[in-house]
Protein backbone atom coordinates (compact mmCIF):
# COMPACT_ATOMS: atom_id res chain seq x y z
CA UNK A 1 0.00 0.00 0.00
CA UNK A 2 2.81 2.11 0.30
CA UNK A 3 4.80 1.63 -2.92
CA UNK A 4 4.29 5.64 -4.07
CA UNK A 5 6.11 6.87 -0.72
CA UNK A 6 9.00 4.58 -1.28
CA UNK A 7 11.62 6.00 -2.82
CA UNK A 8 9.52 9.64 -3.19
CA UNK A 9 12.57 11.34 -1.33
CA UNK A 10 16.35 10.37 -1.95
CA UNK A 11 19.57 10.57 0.45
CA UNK A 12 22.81 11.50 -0.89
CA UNK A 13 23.94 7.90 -1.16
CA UNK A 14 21.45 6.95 -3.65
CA UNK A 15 18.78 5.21 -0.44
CA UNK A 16 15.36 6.34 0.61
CA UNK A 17 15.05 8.83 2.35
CA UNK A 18 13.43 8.31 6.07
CA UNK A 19 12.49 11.42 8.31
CA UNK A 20 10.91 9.44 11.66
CA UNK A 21 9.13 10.97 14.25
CA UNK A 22 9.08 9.27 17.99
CA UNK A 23 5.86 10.04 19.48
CA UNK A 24 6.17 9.72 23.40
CA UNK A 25 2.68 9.52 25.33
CA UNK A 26 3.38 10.53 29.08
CA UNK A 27 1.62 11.03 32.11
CA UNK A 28 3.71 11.94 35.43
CA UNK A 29 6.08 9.83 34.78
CA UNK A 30 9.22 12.50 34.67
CA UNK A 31 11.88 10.05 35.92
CA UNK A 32 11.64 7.53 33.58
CA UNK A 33 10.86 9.60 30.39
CA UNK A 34 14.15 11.34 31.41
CA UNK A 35 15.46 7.83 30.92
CA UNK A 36 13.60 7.03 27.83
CA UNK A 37 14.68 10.42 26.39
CA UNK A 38 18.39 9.72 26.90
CA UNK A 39 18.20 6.05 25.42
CA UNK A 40 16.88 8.29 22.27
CA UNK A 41 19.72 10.50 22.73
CA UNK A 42 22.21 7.94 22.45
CA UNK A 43 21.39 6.72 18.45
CA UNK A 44 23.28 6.82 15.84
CA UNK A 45 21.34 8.57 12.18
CA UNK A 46 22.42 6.30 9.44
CA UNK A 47 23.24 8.59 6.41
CA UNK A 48 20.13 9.85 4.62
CA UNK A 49 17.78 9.63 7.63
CA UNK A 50 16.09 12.45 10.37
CA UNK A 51 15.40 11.86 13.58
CA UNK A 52 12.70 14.15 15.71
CA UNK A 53 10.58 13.72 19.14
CA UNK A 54 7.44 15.07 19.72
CA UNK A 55 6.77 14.53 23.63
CA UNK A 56 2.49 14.27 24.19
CA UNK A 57 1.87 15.44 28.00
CA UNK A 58 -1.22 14.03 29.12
CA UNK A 59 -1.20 15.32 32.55
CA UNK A 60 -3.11 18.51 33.36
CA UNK A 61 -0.50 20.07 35.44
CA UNK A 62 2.59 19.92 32.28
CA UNK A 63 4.77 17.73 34.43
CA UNK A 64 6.46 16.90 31.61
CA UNK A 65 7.27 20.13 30.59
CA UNK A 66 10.53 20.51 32.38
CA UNK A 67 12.21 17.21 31.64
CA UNK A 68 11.74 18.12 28.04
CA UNK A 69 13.28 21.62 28.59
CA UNK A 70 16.52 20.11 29.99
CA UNK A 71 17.11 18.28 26.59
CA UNK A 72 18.41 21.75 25.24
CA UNK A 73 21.50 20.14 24.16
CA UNK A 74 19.79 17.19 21.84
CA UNK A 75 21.09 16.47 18.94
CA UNK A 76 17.39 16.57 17.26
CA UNK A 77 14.34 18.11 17.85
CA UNK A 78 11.95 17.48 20.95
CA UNK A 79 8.78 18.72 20.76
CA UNK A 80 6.58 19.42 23.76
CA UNK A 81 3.10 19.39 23.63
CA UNK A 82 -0.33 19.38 26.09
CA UNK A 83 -3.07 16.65 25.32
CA UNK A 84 -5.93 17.51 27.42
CA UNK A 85 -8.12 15.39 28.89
CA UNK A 86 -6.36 12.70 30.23
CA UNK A 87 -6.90 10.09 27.92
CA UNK A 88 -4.22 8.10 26.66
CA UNK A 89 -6.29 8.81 22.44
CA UNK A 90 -5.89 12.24 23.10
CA UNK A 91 -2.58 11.99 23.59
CA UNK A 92 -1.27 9.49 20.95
CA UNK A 93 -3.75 11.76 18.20
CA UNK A 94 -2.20 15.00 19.51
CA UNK A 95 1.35 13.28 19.43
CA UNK A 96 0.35 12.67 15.99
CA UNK A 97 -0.67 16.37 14.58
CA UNK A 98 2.42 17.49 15.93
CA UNK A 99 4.69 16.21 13.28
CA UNK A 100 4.67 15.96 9.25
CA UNK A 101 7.11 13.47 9.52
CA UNK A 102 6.15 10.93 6.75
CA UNK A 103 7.17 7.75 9.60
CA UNK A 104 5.55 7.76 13.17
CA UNK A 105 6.93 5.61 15.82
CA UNK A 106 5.07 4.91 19.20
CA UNK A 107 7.81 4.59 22.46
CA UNK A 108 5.86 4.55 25.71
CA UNK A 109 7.42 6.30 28.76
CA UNK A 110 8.88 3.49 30.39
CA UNK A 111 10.78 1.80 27.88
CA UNK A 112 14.70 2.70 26.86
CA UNK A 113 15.60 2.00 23.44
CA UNK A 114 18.85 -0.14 22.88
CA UNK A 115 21.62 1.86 21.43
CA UNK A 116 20.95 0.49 17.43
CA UNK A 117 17.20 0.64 17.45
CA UNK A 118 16.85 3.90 14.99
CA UNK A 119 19.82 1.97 12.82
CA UNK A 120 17.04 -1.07 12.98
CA UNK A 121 14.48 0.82 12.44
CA UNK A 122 15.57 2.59 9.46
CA UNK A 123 17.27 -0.63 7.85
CA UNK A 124 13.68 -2.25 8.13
CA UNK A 125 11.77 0.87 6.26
CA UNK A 126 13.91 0.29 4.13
CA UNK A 127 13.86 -3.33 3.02
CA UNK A 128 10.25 -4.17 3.99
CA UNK A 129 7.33 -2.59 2.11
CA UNK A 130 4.74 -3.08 5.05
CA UNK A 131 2.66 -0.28 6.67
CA UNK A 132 3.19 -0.96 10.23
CA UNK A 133 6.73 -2.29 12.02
CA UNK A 134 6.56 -4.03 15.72
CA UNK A 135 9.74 -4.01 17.25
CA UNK A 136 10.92 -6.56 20.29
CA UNK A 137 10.23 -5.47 23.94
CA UNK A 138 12.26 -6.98 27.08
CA UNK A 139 10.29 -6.17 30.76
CA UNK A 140 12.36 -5.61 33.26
CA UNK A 141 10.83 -6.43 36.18
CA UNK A 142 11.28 -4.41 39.44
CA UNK A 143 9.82 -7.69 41.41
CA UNK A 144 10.54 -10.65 39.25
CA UNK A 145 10.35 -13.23 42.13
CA UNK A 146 6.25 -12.53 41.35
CA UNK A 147 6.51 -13.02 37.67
CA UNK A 148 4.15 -15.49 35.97
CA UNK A 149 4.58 -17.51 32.73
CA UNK A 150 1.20 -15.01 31.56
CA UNK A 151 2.86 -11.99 33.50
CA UNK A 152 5.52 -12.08 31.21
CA UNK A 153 4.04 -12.26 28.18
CA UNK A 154 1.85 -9.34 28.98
CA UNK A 155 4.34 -7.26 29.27
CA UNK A 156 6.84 -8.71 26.62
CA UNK A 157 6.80 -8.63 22.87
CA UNK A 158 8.94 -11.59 20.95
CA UNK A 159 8.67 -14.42 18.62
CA UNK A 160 11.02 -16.18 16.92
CA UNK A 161 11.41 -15.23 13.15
CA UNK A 162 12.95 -13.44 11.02
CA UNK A 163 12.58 -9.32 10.19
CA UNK A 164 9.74 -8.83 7.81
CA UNK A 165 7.96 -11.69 9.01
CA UNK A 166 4.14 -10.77 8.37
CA UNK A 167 1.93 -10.55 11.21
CA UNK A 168 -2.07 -9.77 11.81
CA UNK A 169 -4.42 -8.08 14.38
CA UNK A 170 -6.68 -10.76 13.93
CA UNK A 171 -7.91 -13.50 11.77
CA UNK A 172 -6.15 -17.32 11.16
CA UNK A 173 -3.09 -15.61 10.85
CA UNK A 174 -2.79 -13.85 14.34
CA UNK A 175 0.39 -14.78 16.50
CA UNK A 176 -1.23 -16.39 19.96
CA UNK A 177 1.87 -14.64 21.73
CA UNK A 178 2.58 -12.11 20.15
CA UNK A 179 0.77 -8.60 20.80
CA UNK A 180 0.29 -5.61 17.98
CA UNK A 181 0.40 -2.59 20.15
CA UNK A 182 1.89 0.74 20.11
CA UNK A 183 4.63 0.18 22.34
CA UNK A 184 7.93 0.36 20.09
CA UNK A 185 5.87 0.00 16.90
CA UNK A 186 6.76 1.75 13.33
CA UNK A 187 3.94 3.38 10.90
CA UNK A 188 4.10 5.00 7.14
CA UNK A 189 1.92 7.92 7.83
CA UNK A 190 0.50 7.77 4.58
CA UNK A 191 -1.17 4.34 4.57
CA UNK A 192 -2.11 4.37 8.38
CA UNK A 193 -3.17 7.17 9.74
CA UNK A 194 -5.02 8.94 7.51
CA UNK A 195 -8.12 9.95 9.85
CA UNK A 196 -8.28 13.08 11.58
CA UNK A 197 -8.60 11.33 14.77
CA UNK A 198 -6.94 7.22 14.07
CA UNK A 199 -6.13 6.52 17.74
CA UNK A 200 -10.49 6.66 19.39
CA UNK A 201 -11.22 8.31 22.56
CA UNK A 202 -13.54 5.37 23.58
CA UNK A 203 -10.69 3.30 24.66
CA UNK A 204 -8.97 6.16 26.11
CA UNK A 205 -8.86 5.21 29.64
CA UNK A 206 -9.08 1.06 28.87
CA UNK A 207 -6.64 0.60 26.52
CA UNK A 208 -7.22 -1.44 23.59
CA UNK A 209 -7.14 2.12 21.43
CA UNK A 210 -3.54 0.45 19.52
CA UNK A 211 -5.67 -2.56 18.81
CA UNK A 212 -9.05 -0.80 18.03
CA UNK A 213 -6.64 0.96 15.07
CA UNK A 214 -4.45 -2.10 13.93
CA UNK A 215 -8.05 -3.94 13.39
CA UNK A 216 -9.25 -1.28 11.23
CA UNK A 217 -6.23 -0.92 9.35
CA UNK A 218 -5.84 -4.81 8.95
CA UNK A 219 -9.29 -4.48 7.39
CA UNK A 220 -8.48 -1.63 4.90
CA UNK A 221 -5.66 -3.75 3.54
CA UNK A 222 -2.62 -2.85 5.67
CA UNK A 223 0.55 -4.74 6.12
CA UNK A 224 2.23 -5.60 9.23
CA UNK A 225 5.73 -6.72 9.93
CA UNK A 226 7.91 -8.19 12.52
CA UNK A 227 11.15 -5.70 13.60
CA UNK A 228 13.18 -7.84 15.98
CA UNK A 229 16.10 -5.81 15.49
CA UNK A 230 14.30 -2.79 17.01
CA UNK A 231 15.03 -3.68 20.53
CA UNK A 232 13.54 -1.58 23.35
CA UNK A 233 13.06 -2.50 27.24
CA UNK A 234 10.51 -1.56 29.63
CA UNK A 235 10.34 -0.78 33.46
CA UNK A 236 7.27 -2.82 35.07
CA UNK A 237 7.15 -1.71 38.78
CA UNK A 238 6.38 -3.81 41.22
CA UNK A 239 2.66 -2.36 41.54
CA UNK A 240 1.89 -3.60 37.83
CA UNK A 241 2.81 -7.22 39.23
CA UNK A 242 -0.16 -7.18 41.75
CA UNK A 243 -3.18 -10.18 41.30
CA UNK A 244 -5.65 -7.64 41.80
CA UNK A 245 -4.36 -4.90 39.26
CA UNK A 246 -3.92 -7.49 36.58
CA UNK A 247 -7.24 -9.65 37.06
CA UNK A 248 -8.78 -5.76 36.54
CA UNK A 249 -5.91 -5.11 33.41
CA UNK A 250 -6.75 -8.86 31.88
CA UNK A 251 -11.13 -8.22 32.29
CA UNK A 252 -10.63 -4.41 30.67
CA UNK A 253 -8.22 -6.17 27.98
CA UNK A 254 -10.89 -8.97 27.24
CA UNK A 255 -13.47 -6.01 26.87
CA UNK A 256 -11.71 -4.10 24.71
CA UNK A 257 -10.31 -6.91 22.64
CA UNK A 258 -13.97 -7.70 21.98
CA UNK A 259 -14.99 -3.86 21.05
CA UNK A 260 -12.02 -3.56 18.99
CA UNK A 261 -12.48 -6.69 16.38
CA UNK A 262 -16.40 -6.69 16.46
CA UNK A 263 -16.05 -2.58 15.73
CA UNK A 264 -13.74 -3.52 12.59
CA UNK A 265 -16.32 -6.01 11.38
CA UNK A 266 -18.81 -4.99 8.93
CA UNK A 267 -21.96 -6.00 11.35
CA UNK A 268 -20.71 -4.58 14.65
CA UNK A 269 -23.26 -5.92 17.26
CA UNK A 270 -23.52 -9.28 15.21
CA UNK A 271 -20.06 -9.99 15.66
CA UNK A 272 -19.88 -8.29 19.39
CA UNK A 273 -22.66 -10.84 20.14
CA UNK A 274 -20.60 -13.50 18.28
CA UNK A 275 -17.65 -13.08 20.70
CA UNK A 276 -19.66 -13.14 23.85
CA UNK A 277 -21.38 -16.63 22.44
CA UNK A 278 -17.82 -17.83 22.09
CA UNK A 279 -16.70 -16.45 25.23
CA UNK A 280 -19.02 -18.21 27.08
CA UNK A 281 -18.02 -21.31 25.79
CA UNK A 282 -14.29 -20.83 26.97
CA UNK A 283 -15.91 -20.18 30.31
CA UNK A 284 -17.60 -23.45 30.57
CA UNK A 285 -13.69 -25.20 29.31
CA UNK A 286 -11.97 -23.10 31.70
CA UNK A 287 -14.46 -24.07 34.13
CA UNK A 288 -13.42 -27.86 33.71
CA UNK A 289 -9.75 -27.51 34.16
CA UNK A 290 -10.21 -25.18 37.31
CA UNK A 291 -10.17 -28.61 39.68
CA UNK A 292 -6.64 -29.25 38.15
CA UNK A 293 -5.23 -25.84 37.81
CA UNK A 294 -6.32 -25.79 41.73
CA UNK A 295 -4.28 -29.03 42.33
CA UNK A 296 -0.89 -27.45 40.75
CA UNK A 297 -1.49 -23.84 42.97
CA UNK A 298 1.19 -21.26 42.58
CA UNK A 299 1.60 -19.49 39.22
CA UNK A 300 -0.58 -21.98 37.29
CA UNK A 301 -3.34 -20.87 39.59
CA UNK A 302 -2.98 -17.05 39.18
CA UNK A 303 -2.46 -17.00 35.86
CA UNK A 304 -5.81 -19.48 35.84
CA UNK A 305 -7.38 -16.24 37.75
CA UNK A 306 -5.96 -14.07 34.79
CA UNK A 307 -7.15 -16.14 31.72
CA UNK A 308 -10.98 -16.08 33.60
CA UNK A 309 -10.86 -11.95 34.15
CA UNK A 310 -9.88 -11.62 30.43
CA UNK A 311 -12.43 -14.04 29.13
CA UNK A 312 -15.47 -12.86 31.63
CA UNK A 313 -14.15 -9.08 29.66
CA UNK A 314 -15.00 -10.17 26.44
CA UNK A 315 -18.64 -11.61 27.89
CA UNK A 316 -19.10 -8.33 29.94
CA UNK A 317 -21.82 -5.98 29.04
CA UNK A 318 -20.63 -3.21 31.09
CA UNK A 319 -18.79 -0.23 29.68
CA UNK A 320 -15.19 -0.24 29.44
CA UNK A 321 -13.00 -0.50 32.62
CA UNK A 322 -11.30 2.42 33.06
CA UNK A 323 -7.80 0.82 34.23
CA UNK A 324 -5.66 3.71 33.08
CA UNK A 325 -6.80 5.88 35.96
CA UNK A 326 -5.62 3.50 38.49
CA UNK A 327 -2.56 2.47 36.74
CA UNK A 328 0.33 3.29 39.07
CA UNK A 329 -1.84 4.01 41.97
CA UNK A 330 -2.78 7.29 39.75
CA UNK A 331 -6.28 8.38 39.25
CA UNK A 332 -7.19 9.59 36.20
CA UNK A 333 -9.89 12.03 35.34
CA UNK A 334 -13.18 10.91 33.13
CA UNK A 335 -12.55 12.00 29.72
């Protein structure tokens, strides 16, 4: 889909030319999008290619404001600007107006990039054709002695292939373990985000708003790829660990997983309906394997509890859980 932007601006050395913006949702955080900031400081710009930042401050007092201010010295541009309310859409669509940059990348505020990612990143643009790029992610865990086998692929992003390996949002050819999200993630802005507004306000304070938009663009024909190369780790606290915040992270996931692919679908409630018939079908399974799963205790049992939140969230006929404002021990103001 992107075949008339490739090769529409030249470097010296005869290779595409790649101008990326990284688009850096925060919300008092200031510590670690110091961090984040520096790991971005630290690349190297392969010949023919432009780096620039555009940091979206989602909090209502501008907390960001002065981290961004000490990066005088930066080799590149960093933007600042305020996304008001707080509501993680806002900020990723406000990120997005920012910039004319022709390639957007998504880097949350608690993830460092490893020193070759932008080398990666670039190197990928330019010998895949696909839309959309998802690059690796490594947790590092501030309490791993409570990590779970379904812990860690929450917060991790890796499979084992090669770069340019096509993936999907959903359908047959969906990875089971691997996650499209816009942490570390790559997009031509002229096949992806063409809408005033790509990233919806609905799932601002649920999440699910990255998925919502890789659905709809899987739909319209878009391409994704696999970027292993683009390596980036990311700080999970120990509060992020806890049984009770992730039973309430998995049920707002399952919701919003459900909203997201029936919402891409050309009969909406049919398909939402669809997906809670299903889901209460892998209810009644689960349901049969609890007595075992209860036998083998520790992690097999929590993660047990995690599978049932996210699969009672995709049979839930509630609105939306709104586990961004309590993310952190942080509450968040209704949008």
């Amino acid at each position: 889909m992107n075949t008339e932007l490739r090769g529409a601006n030249t470097a010296p050395d005869g290779s595409d030319a790649i101008d990326v913006v990284i688009v850096i949702c925060t919300f008092r955080r200031e510590k670690l999008l110091a961090k984040t900031l520096a790991s971005i400081r630290a690349q190297t710009i392969p010949p023919g290619a432009r780096l620039s930042v555009v940091v979206a401050d989602n909090s209502d007092e501008g907390s960001a404001a002065g981290v961004v201010a000490a990066q005088a010295e930066s080799p590149f541009e960093i933007r600042y600007v305020e996304a008001h309310p707080a509501n993680i859409s806002v900020a990723r669509n406000a990120g997005i107006r920012a910039s004319d940059a022709p390639i957007v990348a998504f880097v949350d505020d608690d993830e460092e990039l490893a020193p070759d990612w932008f080398e990666a990143v670039v190197a990928g643009l330019r010998a895949h054709p696909h839309d959309v790029f998802f690059g690796r992610v490594d947790p590092v865990f501030e309490t791993p002695e409570r990590v779970t086998p379904a812990i860690r692929q929450l917060f991790s992003r890796f499979i084992d292939a090669q770069s340019g390996r096509e993936v999907a949002a959903l359908g047959a050819r969906k990875d089971r373990v691997l996650t499209v999200a816009t942490s570390n993630s790559v997009l031509r802005r002229a096949t992806t985000l063409t809408d005033d507004a790509p990233f919806n306000p609905h799932f601002g304070n649920a999440g699910g708003e990255d998925l919502d938009l890789f659905c709809r663009l899987q739909v319209r024909g878009c391409r994704f790829a696999w970027l292993p190369e683009a390596r980036v780790s990311e700080w999970v606290p120990a509060s992020r660990c806890d049984p009770g915040y992730l039973r309430r992270r998995f049920f707002a996931g399952g919701q919003a997983y459900a909203e997201a692919v029936a919402g891409s679908s050309g009969q909406p409630v049919l398909a939402r309906w669809w997906l809670r018939a299903k889901a209460l079908v892998q209810l009644g399974l689960l349901a049969l394997r609890y007595p075992a799963v209860r036998l083998q205790g520790g992690a097999a049992l929590t993660d047990f509890g995690f599978r049932w939140a996210g699969v009672r969230g995709k049979l839930s006929l509630g609105r939306l859980y709104p586990v961004y404002r309590e993310a952190d021990g942080v509450q968040r103001p209704a949008s």
